[in-house]
Protein backbone atom coordinates (compact mmCIF):
# COMPACT_ATOMS: atom_id res chain seq x y z
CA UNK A 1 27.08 4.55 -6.32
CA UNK A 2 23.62 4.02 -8.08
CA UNK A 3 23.47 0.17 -8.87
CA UNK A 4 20.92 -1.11 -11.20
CA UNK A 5 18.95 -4.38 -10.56
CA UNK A 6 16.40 -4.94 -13.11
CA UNK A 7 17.55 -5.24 -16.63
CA UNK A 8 14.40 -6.10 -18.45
CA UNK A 9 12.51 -4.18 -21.56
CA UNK A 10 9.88 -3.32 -19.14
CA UNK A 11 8.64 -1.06 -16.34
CA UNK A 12 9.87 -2.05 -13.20
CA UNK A 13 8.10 0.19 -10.22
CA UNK A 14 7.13 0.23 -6.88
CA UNK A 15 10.07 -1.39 -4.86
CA UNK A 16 9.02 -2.30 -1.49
CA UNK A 17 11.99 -3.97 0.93
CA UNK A 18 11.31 -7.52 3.01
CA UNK A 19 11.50 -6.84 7.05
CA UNK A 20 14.77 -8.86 6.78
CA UNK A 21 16.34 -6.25 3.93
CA UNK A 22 17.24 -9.50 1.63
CA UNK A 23 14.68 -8.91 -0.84
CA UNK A 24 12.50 -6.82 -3.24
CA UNK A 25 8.53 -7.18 -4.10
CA UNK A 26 7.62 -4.69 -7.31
CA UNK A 27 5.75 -4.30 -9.90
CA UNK A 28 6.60 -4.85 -13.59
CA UNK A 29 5.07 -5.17 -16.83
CA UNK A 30 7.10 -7.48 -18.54
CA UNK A 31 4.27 -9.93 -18.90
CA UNK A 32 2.22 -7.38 -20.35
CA UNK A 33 -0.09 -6.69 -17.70
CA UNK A 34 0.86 -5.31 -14.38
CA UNK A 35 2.39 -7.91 -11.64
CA UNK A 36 3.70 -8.13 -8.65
CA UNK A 37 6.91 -10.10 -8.71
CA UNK A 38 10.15 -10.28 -5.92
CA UNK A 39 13.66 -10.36 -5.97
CA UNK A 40 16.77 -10.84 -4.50
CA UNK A 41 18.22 -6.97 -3.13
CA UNK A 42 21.53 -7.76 -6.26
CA UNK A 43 18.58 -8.44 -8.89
CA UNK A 44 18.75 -12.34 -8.55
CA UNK A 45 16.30 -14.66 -7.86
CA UNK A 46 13.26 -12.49 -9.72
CA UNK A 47 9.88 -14.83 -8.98
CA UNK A 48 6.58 -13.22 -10.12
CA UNK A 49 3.84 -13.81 -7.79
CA UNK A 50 0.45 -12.72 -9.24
CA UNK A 51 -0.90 -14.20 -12.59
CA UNK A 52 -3.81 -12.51 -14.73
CA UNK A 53 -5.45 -8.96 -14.33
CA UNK A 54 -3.48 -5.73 -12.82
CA UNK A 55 -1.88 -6.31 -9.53
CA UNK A 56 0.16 -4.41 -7.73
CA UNK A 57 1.26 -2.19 -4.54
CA UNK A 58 2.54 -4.62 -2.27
CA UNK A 59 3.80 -4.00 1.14
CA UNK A 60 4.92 -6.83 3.32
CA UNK A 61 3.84 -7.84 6.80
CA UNK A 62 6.13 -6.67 9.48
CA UNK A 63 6.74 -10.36 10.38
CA UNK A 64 7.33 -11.09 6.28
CA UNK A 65 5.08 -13.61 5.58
CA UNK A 66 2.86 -12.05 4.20
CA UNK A 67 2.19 -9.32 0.78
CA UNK A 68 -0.74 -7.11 0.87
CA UNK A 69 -1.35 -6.16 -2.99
CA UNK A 70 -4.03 -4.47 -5.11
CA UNK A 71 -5.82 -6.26 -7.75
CA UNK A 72 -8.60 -6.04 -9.82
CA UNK A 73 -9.48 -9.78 -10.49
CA UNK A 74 -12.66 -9.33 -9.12
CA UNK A 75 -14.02 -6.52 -11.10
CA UNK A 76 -12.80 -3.08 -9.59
CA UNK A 77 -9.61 -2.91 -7.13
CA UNK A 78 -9.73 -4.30 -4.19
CA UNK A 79 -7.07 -5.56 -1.26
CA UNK A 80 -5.51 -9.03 -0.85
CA UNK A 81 -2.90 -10.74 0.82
CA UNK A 82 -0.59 -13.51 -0.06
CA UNK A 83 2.48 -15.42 0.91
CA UNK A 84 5.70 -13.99 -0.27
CA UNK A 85 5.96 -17.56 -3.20
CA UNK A 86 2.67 -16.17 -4.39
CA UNK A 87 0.47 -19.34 -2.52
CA UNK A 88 -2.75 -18.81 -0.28
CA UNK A 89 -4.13 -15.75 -1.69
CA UNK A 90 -7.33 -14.51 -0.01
CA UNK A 91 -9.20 -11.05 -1.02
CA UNK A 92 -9.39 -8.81 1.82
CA UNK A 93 -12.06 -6.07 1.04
CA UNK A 94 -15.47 -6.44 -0.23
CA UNK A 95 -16.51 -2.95 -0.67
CA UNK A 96 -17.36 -2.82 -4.35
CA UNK A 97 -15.64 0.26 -4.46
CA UNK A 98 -11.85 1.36 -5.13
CA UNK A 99 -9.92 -0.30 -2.05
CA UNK A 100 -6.21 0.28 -2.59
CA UNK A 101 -2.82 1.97 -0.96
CA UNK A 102 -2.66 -1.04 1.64
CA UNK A 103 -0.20 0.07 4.48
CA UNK A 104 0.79 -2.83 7.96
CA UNK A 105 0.53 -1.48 11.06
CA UNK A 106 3.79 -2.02 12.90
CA UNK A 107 2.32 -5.34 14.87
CA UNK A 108 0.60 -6.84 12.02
CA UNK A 109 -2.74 -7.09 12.84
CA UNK A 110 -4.15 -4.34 10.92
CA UNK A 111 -3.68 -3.01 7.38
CA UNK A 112 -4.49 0.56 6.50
CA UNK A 113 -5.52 1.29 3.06
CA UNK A 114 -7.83 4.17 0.73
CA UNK A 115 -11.01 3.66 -0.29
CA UNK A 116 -13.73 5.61 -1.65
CA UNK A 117 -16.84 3.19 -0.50
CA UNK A 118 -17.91 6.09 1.62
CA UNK A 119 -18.12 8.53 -1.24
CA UNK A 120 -15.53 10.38 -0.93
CA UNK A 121 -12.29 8.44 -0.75
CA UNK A 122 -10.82 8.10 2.73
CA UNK A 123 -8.35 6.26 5.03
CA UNK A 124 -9.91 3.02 6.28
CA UNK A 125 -8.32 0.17 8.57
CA UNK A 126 -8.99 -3.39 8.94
CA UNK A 127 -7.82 -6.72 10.40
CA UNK A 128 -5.41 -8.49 8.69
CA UNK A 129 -8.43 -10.90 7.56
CA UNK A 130 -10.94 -7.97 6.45
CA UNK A 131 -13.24 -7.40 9.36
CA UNK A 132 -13.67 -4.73 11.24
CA UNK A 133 -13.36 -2.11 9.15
CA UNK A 134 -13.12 1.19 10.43
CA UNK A 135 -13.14 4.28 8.99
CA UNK A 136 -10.91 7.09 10.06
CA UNK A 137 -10.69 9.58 7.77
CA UNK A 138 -14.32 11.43 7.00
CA UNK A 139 -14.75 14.51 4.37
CA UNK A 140 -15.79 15.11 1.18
CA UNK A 141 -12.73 15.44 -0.27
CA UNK A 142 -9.74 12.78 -0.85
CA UNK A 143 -7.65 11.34 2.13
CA UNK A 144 -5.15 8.70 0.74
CA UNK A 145 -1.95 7.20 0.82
CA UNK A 146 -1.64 5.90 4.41
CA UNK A 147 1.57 5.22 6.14
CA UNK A 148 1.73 4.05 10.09
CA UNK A 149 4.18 5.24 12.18
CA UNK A 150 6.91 3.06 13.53
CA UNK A 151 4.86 2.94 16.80
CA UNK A 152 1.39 2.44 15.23
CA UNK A 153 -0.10 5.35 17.46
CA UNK A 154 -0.23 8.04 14.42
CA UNK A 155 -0.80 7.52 10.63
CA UNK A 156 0.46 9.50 7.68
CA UNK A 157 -1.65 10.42 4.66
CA UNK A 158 -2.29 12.77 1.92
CA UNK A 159 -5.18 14.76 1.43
CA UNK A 160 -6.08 17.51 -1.06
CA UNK A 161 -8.04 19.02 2.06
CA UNK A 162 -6.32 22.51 2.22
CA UNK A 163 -6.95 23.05 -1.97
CA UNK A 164 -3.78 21.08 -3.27
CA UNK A 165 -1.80 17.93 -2.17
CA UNK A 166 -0.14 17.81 1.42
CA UNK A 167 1.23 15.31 3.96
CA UNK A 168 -0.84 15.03 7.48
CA UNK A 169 -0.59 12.95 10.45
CA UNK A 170 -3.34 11.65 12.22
CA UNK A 171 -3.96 9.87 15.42
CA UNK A 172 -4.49 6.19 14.33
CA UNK A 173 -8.38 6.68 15.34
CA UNK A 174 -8.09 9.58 13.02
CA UNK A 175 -8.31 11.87 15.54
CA UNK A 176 -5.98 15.11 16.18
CA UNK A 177 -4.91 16.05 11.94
CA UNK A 178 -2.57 18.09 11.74
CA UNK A 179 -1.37 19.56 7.94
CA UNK A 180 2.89 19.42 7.78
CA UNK A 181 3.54 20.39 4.64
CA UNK A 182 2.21 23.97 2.80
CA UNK A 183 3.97 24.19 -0.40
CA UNK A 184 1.53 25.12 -3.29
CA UNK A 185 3.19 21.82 -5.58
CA UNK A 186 1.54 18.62 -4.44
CA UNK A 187 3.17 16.71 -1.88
CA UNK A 188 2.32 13.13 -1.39
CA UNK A 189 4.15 9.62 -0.63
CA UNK A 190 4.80 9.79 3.07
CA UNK A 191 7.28 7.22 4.88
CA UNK A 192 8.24 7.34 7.93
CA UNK A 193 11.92 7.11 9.63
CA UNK A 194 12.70 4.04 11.66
């Protein structure tokens, strides 16, 4: 029983649920640029949250009260953080490089994300407020698309590693890889079950 909940002339993309299941944030660009927006989980109540340049890729804080997005307001993308009505906004990474593909660990105090400030890009983690950055992730080739695990011991990603796209899991050090998918068609977009 498919229901749809955005109606617009626009691309709507990137659904990611509230902790409490009773909303939406996603991306649309109905105001011509990219934005991050939320909305009730029936498609009422839409509120858009970022104003100007491309934002997008929110996840929300385990607790809910806060979005991590990607924006490029400041030049090149980089990670920030707001409140779920779009207020206290503060930029998170300072790389000068690509920093995007934020993830929450499950306790909220760190936020995963991809970043190619190193070089090559790789999986990163942070505190919630930007410092101490560490990186966990180290080759030449790209490690992305971070997911913790419900316990925050182990992280997902995708690398292209093995010659093509496939889903690993890492200790969240980035310690212990180990490669679970070996199809020859990429696989990417981990998530992990409750």
């Amino acid at each position: 029983n498919p229901t749809r909940i955005t109606t617009r002339v626009s691309a709507d993309t990137q659904p990611a649920w509230s902790p409490d299941g009773m909303e939406f944030a996603f991306v649309s660009d109905h105001s011509g640029t990219l934005q991050v927006y939320t909305m009730n989980v029936d498609g009422t109540g839409v509120a858009r949250l970022t104003l100007g340049s491309m934002n997008s890729q929110p996840a929300w804080s385990p607790s809910g009260l806060r979005i991590a997005f990607v924006s490029d307001r400041t030049g090149n993308l980089d990670v920030f953080t707001m409140k779920p009505n779009g207020t206290a906004v503060h930029r998170r990474t300072f790389s000068g490089s690509i920093d995007s593909q934020p993830a929450w660990s499950p306790n909220g105090l760190r936020i995963a994300f991809a970043s190619g400030r190193a070089g090559s890009i790789d999986v990163f983690t942070m505190n919630v407020d930007g410092t101490s950055v560490i990186r966990v992730t180290v080759g030449r080739l790209a490690d992305s698309q971070p997911a913790w695990s419900p316990t925050g011991l182990k992280i997902a990603f995708v690398s292209n590693r093995a010659g093509n796209l496939n889903v690993y899991t890492m200790n969240r050090n980035g310690t212990g890889p180990v490669r679970l998918t070996s199809v020859l068609a990429p696989d990417e977009l981990p998530a992990w079950a409750p």
